[in-house]
Protein backbone atom coordinates (compact mmCIF):
# COMPACT_ATOMS: atom_id res chain seq x y z
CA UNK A 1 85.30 96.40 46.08
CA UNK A 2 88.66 97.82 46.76
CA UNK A 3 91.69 95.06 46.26
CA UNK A 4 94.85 95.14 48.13
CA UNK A 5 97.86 93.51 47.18
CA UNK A 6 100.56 93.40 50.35
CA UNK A 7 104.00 92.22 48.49
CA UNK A 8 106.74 91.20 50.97
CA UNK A 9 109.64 90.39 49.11
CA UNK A 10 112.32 90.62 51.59
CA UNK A 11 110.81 87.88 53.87
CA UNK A 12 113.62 85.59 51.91
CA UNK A 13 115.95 88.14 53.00
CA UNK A 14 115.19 87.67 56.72
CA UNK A 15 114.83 83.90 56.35
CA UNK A 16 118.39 83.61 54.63
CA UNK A 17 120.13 85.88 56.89
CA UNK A 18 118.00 85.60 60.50
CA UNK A 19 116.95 81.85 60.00
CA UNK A 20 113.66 80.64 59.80
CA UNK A 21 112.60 81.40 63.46
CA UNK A 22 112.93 85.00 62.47
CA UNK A 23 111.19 84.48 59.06
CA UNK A 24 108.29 82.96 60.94
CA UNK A 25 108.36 85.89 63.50
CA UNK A 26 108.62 88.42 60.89
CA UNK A 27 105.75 87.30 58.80
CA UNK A 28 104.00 86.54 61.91
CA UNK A 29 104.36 90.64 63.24
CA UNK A 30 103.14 91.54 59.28
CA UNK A 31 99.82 89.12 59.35
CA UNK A 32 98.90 90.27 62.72
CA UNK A 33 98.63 93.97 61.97
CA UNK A 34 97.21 93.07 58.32
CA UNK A 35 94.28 91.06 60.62
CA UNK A 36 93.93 93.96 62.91
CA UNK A 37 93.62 96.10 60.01
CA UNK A 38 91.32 94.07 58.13
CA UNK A 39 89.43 93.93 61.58
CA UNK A 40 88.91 97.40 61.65
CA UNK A 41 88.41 97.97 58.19
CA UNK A 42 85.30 95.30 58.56
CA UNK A 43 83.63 96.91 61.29
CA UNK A 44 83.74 100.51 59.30
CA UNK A 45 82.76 99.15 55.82
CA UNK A 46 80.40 96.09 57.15
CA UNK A 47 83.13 93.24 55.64
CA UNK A 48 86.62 92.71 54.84
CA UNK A 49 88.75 89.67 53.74
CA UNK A 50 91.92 89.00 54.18
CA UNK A 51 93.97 85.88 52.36
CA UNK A 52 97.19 84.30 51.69
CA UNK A 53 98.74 85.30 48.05
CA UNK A 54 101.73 83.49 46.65
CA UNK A 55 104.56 82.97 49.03
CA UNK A 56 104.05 85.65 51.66
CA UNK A 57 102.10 87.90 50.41
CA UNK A 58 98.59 88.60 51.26
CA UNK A 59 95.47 90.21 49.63
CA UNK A 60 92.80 91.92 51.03
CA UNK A 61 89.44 92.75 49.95
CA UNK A 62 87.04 95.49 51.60
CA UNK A 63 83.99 97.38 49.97
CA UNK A 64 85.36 100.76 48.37
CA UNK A 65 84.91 103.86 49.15
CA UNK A 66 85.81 107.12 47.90
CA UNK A 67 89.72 107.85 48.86
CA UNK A 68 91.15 104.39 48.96
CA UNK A 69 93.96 105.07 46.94
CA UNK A 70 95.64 106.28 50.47
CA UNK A 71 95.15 102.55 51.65
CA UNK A 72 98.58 102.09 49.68
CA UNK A 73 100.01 104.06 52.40
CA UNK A 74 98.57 103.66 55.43
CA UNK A 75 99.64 99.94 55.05
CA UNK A 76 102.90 99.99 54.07
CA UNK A 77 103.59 102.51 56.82
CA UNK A 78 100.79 100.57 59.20
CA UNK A 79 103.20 97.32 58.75
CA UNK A 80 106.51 99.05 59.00
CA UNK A 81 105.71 101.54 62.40
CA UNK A 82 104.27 98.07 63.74
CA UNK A 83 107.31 96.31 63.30
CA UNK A 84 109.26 98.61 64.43
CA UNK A 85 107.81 98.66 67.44
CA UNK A 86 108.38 94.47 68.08
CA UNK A 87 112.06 93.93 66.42
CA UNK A 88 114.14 97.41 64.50
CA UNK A 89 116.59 94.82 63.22
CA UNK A 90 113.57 92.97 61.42
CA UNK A 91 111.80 96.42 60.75
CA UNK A 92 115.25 97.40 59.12
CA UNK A 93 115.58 95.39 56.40
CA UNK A 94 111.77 94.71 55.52
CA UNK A 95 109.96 96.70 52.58
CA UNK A 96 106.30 96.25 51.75
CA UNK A 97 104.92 97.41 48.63
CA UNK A 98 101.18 97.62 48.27
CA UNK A 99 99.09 97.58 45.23
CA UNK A 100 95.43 99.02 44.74
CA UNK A 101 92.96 97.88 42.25
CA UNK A 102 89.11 99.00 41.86
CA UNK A 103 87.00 95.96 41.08
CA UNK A 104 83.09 97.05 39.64
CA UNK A 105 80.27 94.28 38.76
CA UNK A 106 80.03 93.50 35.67
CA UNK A 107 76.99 91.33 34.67
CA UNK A 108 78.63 89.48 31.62
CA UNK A 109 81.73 88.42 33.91
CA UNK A 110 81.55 86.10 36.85
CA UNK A 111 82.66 87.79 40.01
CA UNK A 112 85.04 85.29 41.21
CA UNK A 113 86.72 86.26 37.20
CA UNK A 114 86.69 89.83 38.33
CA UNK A 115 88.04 88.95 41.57
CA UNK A 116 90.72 87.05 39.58
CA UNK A 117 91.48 89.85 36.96
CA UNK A 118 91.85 92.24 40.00
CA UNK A 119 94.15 90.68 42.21
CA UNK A 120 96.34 90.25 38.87
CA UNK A 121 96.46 93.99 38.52
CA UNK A 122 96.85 95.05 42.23
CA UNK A 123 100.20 92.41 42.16
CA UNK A 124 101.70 94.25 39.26
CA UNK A 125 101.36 97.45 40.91
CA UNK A 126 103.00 96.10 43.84
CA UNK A 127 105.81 94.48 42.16
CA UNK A 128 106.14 97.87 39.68
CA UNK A 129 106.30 100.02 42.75
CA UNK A 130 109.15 97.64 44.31
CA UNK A 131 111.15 97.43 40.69
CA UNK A 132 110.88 101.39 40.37
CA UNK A 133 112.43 101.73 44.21
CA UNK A 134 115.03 99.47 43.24
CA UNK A 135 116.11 101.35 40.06
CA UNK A 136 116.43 104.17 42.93
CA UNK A 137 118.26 102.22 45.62
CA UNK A 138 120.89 100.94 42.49
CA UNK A 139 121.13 104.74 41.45
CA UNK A 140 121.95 105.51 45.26
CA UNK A 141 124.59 102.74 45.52
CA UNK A 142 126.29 103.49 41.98
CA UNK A 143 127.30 107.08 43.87
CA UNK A 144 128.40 105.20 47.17
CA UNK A 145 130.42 103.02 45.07
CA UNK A 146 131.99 106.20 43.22
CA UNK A 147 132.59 107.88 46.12
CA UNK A 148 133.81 104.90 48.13
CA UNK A 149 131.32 106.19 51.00
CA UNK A 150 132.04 103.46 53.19
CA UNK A 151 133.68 102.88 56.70
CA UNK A 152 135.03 99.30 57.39
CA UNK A 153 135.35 98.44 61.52
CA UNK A 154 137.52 95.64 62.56
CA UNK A 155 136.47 93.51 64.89
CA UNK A 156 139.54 91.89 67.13
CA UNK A 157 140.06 87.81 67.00
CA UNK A 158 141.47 87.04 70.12
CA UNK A 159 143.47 83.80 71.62
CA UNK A 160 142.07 81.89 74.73
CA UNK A 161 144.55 80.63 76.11
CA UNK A 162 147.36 83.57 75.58
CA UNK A 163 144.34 86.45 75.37
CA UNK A 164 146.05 88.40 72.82
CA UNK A 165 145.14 89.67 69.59
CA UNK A 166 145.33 87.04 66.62
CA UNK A 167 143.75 88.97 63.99
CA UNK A 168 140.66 91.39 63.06
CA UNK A 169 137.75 90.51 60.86
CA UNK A 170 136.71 93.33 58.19
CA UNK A 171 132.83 94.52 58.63
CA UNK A 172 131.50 97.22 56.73
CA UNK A 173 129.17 100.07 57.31
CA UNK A 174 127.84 101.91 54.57
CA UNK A 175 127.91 105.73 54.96
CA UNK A 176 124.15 106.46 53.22
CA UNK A 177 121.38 106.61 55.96
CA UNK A 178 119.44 104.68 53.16
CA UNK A 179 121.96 101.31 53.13
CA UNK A 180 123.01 101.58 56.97
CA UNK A 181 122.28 98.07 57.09
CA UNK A 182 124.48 95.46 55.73
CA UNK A 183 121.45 92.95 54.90
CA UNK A 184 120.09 95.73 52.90
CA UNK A 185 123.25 96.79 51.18
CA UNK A 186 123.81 92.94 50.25
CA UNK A 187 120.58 92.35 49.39
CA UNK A 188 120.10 95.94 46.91
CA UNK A 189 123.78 94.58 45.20
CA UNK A 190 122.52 91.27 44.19
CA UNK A 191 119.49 92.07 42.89
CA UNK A 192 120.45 94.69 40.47
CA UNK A 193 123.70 93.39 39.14
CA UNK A 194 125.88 95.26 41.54
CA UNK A 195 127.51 92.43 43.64
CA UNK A 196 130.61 92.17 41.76
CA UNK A 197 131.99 95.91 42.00
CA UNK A 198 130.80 96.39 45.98
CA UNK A 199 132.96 92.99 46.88
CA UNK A 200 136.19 94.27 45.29
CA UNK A 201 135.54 97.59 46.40
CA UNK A 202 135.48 96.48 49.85
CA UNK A 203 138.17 94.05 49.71
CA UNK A 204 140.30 97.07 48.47
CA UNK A 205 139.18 99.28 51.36
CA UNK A 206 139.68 96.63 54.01
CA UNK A 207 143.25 95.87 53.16
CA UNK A 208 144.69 99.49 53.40
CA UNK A 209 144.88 99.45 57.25
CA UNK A 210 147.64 96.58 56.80
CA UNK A 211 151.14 98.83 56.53
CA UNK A 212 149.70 100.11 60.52
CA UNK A 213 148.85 96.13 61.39
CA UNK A 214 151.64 94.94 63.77
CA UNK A 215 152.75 91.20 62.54
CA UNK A 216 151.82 88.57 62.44
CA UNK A 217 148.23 89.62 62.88
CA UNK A 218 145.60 88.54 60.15
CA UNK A 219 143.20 90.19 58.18
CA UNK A 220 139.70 88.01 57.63
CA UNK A 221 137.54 89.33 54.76
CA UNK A 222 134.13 88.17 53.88
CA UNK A 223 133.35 86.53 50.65
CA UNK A 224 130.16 86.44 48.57
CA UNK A 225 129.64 83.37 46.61
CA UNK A 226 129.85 85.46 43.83
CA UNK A 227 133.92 86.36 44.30
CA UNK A 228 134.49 82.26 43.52
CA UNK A 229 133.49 83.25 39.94
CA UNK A 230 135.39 86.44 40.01
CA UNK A 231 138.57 86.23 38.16
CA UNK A 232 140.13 88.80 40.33
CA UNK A 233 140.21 86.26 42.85
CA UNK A 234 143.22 84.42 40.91
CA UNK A 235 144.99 87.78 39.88
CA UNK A 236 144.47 89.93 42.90
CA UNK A 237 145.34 93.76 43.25
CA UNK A 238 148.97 94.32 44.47
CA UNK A 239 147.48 95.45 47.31
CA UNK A 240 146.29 92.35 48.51
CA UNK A 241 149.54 90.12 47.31
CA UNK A 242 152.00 92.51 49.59
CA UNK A 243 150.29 90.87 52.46
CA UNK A 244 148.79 87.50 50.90
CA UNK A 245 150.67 85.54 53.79
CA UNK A 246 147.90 87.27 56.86
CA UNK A 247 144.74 87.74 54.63
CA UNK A 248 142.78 84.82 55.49
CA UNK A 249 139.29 84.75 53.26
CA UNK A 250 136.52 83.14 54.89
């Protein structure tokens, strides 16, 4: 039999960020094209199972043939075109990564062992494939961060009951096609160790505007848990003390 291990670790991403209505609709859209897949799979190959992994990952199990190895593919791709299709704001910060593993009888091993032993090996592919893309996606954002290949848009606060503008909030966009979305930017900093230098480079973009800000208006910038542990938060770039009085962190 052929093993396939679906990994889906940015469903905690959409849970944290979305909520967990979104979490259950995003894992939701993934198990109903992994059934419909399995479906057809069955009906070509005379079987197929598909069952819960850990957390939100699934595995599925079909009879091999000859050129399987392009299953890894044409599931990862399968999930993402589907989701697309149902929610691009889901689709845009999910990443599947699937992992293949041949299973053969063997007479001196019980099959539910080989079963076992299989499913072990098609989840380390899966997680090696998502490590090695991660290497890549830190690589990518090291050069962003060098080349400060970001554009920050303010969105206006304004007063009810005067209707004028109190202040602008700071929101970034990342210039790389690759880490468009801020989820994904977020979520790519934190895991490999790069939260630290993307907060206080964007704090440092976000304040330059402020010599063209007409007073009193404020400035609100975004903090990560991570800048309470940052001790540039208690000796803070000159840039940032010249107008300390209308920077308002939140």
């Amino acid at each position: 039999v052929t093993l396939a291990y679906i990994h889906m670790p940015t469903s905690e991403l959409v849970e944290d960020r979305y909520g967990w209505e979104a979490h259950e609709a995003y894992t939701g859209m993934c198990a109903n094209y992994l059934q419909g897949l399995s479906a057809t799979l069955g009906r070509e190959r005379g079987g197929a199972l598909l069952m819960h992994a850990f957390a939100d990952d699934y595995v599925m199990i079909i009879p091999h043939r000859d050129g399987d190895e392009q299953l890894e593919g044409l599931i990862a791709d399968g999930v993402d075109r589907h989701l697309a299709a149902m929610d691009k704001d889901l689709a845009s910060v999910s990443k599947i990564y699937v992992g293949l593993e041949t299973v053969r009888a063997f007479s001196r091993v019980h099959n539910e062992r080989l079963i076992y032993r299989g499913i072990l090996e098609a989840s380390s592919r899966a997680m090696d494939i998502g490590q090695r893309e991660l290497m890549a996606q830190a690589r990518l954002l090291d050069d962003v961060l060098t080349k400060r290949c970001f554009l920050m848009v303010y969105q206006p606060i304004v007063t009810a009951s005067e209707a004028r503008i109190f202040g602008y909030e700071a929101l970034v966009r990342c210039q790389a096609p690759e880490l468009k979305s801020p989820l994904m930017l977020f979520d790519i900093a934190e895991r490999s160790g790069r939260i630290r230098p993307l907060n206080r480079t964007l704090r440092a973009i976000s304040v330059e505007p402020f010599p063209e800000l007409p007073a009193p208006e404020y400035m609100f910038i975004n903090l990560h848990v991570d800048d309470f542990a940052d001790p540039q938060m208690l000796d803070p770039p000159k840039a940032m003390l010249d107008y300390a009085d209308r920077i308002v962190l939140e």
